[in-house]
Every structure is written in structure tokens, then in C-alpha cells.
C-alpha atoms as a PDB file:
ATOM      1  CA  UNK A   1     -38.347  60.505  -8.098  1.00  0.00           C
ATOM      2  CA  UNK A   2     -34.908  61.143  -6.758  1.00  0.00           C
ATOM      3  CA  UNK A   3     -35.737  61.533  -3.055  1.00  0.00           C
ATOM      4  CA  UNK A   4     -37.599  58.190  -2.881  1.00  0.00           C
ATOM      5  CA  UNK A   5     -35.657  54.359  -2.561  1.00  0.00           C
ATOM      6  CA  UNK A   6     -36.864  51.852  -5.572  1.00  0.00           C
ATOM      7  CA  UNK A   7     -39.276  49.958  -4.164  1.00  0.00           C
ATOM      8  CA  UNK A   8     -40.978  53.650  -3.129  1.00  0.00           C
ATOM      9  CA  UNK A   9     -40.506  54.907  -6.666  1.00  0.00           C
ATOM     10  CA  UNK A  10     -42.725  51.851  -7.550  1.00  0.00           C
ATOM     11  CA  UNK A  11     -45.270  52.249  -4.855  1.00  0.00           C
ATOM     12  CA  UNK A  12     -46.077  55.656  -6.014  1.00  0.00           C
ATOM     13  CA  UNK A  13     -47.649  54.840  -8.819  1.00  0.00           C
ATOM     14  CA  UNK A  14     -49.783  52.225  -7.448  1.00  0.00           C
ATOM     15  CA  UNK A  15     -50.621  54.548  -4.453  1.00  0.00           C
ATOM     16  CA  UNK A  16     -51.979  56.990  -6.354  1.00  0.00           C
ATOM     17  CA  UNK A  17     -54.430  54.516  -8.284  1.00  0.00           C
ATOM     18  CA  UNK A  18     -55.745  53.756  -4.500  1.00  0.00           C
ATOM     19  CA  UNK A  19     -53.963  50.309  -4.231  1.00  0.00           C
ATOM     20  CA  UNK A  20     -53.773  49.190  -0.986  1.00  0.00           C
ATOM     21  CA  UNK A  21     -50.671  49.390   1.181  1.00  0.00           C
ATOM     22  CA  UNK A  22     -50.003  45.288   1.404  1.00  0.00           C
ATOM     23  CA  UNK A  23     -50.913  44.845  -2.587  1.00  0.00           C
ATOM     24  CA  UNK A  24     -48.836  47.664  -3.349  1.00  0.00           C
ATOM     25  CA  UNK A  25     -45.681  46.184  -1.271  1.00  0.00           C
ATOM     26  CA  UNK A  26     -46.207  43.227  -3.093  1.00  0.00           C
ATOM     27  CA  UNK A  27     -46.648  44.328  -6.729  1.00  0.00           C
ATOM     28  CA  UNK A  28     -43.746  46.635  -6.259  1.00  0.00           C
ATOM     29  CA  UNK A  29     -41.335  43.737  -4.864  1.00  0.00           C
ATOM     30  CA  UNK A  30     -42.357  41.391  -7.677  1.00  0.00           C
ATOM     31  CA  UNK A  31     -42.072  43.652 -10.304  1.00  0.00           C
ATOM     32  CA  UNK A  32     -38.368  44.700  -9.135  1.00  0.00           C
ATOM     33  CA  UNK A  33     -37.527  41.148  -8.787  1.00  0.00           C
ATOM     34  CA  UNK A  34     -38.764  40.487 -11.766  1.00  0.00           C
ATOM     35  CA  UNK A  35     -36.033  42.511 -13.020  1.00  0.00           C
ATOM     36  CA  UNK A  36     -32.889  41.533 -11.119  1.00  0.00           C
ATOM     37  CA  UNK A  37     -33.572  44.934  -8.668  1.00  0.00           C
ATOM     38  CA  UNK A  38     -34.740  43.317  -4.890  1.00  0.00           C
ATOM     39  CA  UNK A  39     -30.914  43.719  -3.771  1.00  0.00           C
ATOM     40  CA  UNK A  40     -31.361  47.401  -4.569  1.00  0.00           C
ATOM     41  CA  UNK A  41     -34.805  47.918  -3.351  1.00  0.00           C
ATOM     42  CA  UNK A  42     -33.686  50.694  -0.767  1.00  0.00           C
ATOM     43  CA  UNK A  43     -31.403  52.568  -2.927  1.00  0.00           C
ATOM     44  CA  UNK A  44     -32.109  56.205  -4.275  1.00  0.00           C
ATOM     45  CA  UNK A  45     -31.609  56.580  -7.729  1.00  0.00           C
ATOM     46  CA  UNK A  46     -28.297  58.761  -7.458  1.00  0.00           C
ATOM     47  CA  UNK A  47     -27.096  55.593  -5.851  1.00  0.00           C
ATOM     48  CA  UNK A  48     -27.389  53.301  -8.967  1.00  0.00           C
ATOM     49  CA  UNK A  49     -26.258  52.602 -12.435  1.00  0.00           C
ATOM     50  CA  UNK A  50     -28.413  54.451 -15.581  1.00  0.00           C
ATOM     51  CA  UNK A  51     -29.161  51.038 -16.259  1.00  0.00           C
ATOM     52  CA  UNK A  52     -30.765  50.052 -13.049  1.00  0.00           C
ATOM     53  CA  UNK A  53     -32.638  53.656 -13.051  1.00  0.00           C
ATOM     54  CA  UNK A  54     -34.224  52.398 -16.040  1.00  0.00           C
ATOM     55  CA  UNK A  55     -35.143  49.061 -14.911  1.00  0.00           C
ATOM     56  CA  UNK A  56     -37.214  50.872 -11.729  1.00  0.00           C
ATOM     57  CA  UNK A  57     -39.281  52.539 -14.187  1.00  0.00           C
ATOM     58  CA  UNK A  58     -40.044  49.442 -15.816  1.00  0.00           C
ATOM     59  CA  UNK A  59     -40.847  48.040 -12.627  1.00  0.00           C
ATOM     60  CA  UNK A  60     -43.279  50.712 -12.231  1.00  0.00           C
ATOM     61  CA  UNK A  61     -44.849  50.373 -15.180  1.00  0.00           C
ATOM     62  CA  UNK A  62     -45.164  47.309 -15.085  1.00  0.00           C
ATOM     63  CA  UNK A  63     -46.304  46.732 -11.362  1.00  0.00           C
ATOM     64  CA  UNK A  64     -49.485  48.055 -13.122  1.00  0.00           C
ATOM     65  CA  UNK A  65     -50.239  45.052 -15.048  1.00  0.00           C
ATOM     66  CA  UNK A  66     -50.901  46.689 -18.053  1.00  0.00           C
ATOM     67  CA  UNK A  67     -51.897  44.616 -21.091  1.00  0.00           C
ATOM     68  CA  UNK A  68     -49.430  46.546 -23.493  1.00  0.00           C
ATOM     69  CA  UNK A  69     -46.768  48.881 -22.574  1.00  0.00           C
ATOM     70  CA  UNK A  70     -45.460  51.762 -25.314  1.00  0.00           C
ATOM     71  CA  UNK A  71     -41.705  52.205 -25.011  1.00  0.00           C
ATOM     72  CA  UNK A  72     -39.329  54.640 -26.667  1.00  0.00           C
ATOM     73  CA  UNK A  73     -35.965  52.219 -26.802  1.00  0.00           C
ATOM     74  CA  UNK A  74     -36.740  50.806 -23.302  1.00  0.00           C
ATOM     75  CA  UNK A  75     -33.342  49.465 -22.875  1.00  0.00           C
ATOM     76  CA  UNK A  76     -31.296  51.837 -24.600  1.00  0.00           C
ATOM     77  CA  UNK A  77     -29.512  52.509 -21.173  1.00  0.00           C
ATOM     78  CA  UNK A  78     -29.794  48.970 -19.394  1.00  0.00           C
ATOM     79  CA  UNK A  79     -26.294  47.190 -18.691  1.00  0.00           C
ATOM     80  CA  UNK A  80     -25.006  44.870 -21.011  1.00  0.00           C
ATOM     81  CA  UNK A  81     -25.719  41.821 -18.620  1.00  0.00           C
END
């Protein structure tokens, strides 16, 4: 969602399941880290790399601890590094 930072992008999802606000905060900051994205936690997409877009949505799906995740060429637009 292009209005909202990472870390909100990431909450969303978890919000809407009716996680609560601390969980969600947490969730959402480990799965970013998890990633290489706390640095960027407060940016708005338009403010980073395709890459790094691409990495938030992993975060987000996988701040939902799901036991398998589907992916169409997940890292087709992640940075080289």
C-alpha cells in the first residue's frame, strides 16, 4: 500500500486478522529484520528499491507464520546482494 511506511504495510495484514497492537509491532519488526529491512522500516514504498518492495511483502506474508507460502518467482526483483 503506497501511502503506508514498511513496518505499516506489514501491520495491516496482521490487523485485520485481529492481532493485537504490541504482537503485531513485534511480528512486523521481526519479520522485516528478518529480511535485512529494520533500517527502512519508515520508508514508503516510492522511497525504495523494487527489490526492497518485494522483500516487505515477504515480510508480510510471512509475519503470518504460515506453514507454507506459494510464490510466483519470489525474488525475481530482489537485489543481487
Amino acid at each position: 500500500m503506497p501511502v503506508l511506511s514498511a513496518l505499516e504495510n506489514v501491520e495491516f495484514i496482521l490487523q485485520l486478522q485481529g492481532v493485537g497492537s504490541a504482537e503485531r509491532k513485534e511480528r512486523a519488526g521481526e519479520a522485516l529484520k528478518s529480511l535485512g529491512l529494520s533500517e527502512l522500516q519508515d520508508r514508503r514504498p516510492r522511497e525504495m528499491s523494487g527489490g526492497q518492495q518485494q522483500r516487505v511483502a515477504l515480510a508480510r506474508a510471512l509475519a503470518n507464520r504460515p506453514k507454507l507460502v506459494l510464490a510466483d518467482e519470489p525474488t525475481g526483483n530482489l537485489d543481487p546482494k
